[in-house]
C-alpha atoms as a PDB file:
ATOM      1  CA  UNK A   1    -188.819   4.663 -84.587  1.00  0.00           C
ATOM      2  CA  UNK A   2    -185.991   3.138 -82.020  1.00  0.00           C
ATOM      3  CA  UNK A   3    -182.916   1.536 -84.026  1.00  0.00           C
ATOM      4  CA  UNK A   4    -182.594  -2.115 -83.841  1.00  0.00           C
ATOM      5  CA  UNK A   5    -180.047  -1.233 -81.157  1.00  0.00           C
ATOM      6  CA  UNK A   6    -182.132   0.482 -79.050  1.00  0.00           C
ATOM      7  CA  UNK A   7    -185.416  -1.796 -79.457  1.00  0.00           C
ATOM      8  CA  UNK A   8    -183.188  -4.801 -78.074  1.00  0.00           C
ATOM      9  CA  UNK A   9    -181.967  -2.511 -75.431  1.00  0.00           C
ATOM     10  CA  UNK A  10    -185.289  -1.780 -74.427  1.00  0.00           C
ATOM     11  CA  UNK A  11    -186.441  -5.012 -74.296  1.00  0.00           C
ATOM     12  CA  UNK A  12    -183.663  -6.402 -71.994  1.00  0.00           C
ATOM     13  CA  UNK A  13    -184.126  -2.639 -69.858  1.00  0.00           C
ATOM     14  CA  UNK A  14    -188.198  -4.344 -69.544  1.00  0.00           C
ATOM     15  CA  UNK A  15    -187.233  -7.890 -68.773  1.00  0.00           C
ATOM     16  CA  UNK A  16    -184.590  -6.576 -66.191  1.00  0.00           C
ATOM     17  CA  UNK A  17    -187.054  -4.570 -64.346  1.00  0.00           C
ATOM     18  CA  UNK A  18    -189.561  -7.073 -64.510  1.00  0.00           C
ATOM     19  CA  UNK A  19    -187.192  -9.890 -62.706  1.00  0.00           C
ATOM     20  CA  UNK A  20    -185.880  -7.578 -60.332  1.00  0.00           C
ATOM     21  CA  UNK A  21    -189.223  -5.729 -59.098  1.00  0.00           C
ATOM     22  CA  UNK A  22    -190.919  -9.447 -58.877  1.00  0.00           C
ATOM     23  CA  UNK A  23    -187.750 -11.090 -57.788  1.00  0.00           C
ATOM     24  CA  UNK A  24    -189.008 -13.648 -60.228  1.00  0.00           C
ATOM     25  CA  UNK A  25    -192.532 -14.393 -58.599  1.00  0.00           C
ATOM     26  CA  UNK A  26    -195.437 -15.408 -61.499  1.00  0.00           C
ATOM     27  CA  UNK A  27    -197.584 -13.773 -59.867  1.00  0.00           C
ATOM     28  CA  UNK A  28    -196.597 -10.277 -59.448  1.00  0.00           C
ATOM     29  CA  UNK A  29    -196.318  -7.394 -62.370  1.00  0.00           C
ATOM     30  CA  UNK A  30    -195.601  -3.983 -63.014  1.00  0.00           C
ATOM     31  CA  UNK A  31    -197.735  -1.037 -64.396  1.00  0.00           C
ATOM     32  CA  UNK A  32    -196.758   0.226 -67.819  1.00  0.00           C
ATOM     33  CA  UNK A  33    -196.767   3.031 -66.272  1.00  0.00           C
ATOM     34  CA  UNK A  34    -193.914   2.287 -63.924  1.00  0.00           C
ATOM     35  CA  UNK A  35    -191.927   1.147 -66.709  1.00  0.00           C
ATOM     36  CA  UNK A  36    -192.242   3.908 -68.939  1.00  0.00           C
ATOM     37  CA  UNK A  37    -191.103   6.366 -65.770  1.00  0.00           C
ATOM     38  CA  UNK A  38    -188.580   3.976 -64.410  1.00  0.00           C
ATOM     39  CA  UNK A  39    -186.811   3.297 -68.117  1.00  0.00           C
ATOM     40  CA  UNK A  40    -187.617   6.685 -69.362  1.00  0.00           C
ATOM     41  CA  UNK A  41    -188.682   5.384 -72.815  1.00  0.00           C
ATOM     42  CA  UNK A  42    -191.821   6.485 -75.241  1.00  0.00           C
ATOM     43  CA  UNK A  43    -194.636   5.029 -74.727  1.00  0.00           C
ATOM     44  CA  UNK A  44    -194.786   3.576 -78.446  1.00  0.00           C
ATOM     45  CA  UNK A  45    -191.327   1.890 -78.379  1.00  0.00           C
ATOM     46  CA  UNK A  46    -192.430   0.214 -74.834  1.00  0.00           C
ATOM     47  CA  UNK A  47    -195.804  -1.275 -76.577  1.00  0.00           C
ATOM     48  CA  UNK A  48    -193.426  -2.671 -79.584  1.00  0.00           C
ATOM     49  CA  UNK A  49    -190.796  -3.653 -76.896  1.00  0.00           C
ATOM     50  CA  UNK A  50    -193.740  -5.781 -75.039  1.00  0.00           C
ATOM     51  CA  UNK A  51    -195.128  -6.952 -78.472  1.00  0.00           C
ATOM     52  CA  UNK A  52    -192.075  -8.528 -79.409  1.00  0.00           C
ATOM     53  CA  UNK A  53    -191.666 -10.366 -75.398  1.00  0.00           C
ATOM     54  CA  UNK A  54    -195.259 -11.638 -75.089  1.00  0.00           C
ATOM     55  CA  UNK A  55    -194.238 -13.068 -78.890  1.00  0.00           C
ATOM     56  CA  UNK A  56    -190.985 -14.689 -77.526  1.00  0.00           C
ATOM     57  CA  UNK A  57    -193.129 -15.997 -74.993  1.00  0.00           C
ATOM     58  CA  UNK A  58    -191.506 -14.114 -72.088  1.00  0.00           C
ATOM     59  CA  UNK A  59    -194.311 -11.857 -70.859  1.00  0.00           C
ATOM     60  CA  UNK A  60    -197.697 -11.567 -70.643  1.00  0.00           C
ATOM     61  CA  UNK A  61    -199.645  -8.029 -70.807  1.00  0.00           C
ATOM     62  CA  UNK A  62    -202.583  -6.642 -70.264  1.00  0.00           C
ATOM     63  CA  UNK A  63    -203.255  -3.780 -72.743  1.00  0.00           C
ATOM     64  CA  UNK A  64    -205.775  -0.638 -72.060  1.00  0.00           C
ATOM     65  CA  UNK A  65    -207.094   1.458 -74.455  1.00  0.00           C
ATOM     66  CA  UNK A  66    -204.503   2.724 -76.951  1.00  0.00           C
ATOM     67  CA  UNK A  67    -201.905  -0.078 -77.096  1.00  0.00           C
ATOM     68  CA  UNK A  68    -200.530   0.874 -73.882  1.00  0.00           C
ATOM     69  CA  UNK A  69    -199.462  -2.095 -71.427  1.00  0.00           C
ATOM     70  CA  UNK A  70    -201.904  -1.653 -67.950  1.00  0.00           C
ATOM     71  CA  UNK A  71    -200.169  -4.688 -66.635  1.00  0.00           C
ATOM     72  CA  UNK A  72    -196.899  -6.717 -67.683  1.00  0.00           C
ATOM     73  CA  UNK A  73    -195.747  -9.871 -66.186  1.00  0.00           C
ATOM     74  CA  UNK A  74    -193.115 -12.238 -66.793  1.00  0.00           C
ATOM     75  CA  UNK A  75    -194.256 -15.675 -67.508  1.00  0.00           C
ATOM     76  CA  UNK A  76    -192.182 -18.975 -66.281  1.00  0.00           C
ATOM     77  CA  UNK A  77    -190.050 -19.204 -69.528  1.00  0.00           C
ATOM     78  CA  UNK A  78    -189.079 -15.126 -69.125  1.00  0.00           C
ATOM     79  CA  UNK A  79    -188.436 -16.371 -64.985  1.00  0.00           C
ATOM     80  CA  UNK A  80    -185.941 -18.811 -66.274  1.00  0.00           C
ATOM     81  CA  UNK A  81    -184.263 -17.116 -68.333  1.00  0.00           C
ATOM     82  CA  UNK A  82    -183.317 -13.940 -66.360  1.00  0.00           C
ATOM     83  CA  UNK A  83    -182.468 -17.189 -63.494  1.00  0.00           C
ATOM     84  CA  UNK A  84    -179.947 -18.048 -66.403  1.00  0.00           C
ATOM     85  CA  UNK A  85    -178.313 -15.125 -66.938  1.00  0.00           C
ATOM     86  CA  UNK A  86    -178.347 -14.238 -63.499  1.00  0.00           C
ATOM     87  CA  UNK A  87    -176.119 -17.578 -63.195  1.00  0.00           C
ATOM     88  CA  UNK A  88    -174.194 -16.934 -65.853  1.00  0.00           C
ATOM     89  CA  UNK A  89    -173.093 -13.268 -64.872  1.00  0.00           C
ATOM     90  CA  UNK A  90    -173.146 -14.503 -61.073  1.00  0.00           C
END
């Protein structure tokens, strides 16, 4: 199991990706898939990663078979606050 640095690395690596590959749009996702290639992390620590966003209320997933995200998407609080830190780090 990731450290509790790691597992908050993770999840800021996700909503990162997420905001950048759907420059923010609702309606556009990524494949778990993607992720796990583009982030290079195990497939278990992305599933607890995405657990703990669609919790916060940042994401939204669609899980297959084998608590593996098919689809992840940021929902509008997630869009607002990667807008806020974008603005904060200009």
């Amino acid at each position: 199991m990731a450290s509790l640095a790691d597992r908050k690395a993770y999840r800021e690596k996700i909503m990162r990706a997420l905001y950048e590959a759907t420059e923010g749009n609702r309606l556009l996702g990524i494949t778990g898939a993607k992720l796990l290639q583009e982030l290079a992390i195990l497939q278990e620590d992305l599933a607890a990663a995405c657990t703990y966003l669609v919790g916060e209320g940042l994401i939204t997933v669609d899980w297959a078979a084998g608590n593996t995200p098919l689809m992840i998407t940021l929902t509008h609080q997630g869009i607002r606050r990667m807008e806020s830190e974008e603005e904060e780090h200009g």
